[in-house]
Protein backbone atom coordinates (compact mmCIF):
# COMPACT_ATOMS: atom_id res chain seq x y z
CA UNK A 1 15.66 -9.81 42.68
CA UNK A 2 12.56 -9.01 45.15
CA UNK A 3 9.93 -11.49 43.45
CA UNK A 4 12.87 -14.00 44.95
CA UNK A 5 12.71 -12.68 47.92
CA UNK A 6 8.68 -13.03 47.76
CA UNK A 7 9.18 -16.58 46.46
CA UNK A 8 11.43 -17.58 49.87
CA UNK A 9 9.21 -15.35 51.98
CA UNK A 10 6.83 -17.70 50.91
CA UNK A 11 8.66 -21.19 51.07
CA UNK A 12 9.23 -21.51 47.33
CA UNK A 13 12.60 -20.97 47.20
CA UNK A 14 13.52 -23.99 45.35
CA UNK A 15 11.03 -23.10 42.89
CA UNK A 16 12.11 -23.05 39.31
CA UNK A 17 10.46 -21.83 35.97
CA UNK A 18 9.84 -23.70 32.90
CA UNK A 19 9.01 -23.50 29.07
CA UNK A 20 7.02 -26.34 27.67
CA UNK A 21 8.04 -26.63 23.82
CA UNK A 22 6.78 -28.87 20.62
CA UNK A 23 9.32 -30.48 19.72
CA UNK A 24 13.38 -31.51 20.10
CA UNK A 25 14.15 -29.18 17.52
CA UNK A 26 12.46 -26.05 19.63
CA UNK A 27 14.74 -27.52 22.78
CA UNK A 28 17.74 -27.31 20.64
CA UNK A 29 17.16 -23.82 18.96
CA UNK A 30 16.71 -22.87 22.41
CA UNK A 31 19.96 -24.01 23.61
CA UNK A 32 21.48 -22.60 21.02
CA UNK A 33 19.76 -18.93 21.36
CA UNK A 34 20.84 -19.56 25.00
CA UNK A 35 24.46 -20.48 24.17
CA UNK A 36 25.13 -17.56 21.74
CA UNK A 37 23.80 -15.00 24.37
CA UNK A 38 26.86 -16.10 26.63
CA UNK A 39 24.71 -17.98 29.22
CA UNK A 40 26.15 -21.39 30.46
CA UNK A 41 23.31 -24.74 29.60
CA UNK A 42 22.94 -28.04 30.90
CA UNK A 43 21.10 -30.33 28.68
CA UNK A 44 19.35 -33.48 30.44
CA UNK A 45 17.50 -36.10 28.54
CA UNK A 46 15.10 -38.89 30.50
CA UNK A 47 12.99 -39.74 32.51
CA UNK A 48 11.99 -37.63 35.51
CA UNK A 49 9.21 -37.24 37.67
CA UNK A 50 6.22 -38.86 35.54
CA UNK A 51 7.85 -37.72 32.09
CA UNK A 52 10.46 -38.73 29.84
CA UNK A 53 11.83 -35.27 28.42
CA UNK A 54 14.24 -33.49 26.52
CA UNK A 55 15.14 -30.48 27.90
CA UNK A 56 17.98 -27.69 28.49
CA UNK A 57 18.49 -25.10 31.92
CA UNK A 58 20.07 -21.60 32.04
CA UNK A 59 20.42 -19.30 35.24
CA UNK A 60 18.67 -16.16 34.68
CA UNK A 61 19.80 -12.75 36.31
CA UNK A 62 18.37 -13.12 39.46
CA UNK A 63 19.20 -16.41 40.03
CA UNK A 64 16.37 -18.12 38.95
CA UNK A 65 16.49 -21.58 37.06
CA UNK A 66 14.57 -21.84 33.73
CA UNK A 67 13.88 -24.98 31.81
CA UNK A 68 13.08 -25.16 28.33
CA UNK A 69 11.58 -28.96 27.52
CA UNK A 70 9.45 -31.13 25.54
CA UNK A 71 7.73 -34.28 26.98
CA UNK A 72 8.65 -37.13 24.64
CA UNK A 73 6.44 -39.62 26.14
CA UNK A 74 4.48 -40.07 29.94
CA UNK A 75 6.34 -42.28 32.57
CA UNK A 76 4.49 -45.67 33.92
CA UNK A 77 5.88 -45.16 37.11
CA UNK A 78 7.42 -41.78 39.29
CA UNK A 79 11.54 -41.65 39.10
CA UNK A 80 13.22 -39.32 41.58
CA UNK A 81 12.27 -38.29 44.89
CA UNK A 82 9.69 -36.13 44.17
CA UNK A 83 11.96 -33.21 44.25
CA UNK A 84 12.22 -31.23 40.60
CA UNK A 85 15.13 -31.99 38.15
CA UNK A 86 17.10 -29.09 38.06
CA UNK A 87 20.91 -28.10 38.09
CA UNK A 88 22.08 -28.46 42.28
CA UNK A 89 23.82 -25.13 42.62
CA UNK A 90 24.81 -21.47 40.45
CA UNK A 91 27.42 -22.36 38.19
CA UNK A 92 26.94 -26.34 38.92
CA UNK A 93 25.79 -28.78 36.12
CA UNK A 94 24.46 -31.95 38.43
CA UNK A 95 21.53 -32.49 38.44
CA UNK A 96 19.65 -32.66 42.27
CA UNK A 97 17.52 -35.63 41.69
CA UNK A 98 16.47 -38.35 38.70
């Protein structure tokens, strides 16, 4: 838990971590890994930011949010606000922007 409290110290608290992957199929094993460890996953597909992507999030123990994705192809133009895609709230499965 303290390297989130030195992330909010230091204005990042909103910050989440991410695992860029090859393919669909590495998204999907990793759901799947995820899913038979007991964690809950929301899977998002589309365009976000500058990128459409595949991808899946999971909570980890401190709180954190992780994203596994793969970029399937760049964006011509920025969707969302700017703000990262990511699951609003612990335990919630909307996403906060895109």
């Amino acid at each position: 838990m303290e390297h989130l409290e030195v992330m909010a110290d230091r204005g990042l608290a909103h910050v989440h971590l991410g695992v860029e992957v090859d393919e669909v199929s590495d998204v999907r094993a990793a759901t799947t890994r995820f899913a038979d460890a007991g964690l809950a996953t929301f899977e998002e597909q589309g365009v976000c930011c500058y990128a459409d992507q595949d991808k899946v999030w999971v909570t980890g123990p401190d709180g954190e949010r992780w994203e596994t994705y793969t970029v399937l192809a760049d964006a011509e133009e920025m969707h969302g606000d700017g703000a990262c895609c990511a699951p609003a709230g612990e335990g919630e499965m909307a996403v906060a922007c895109c």
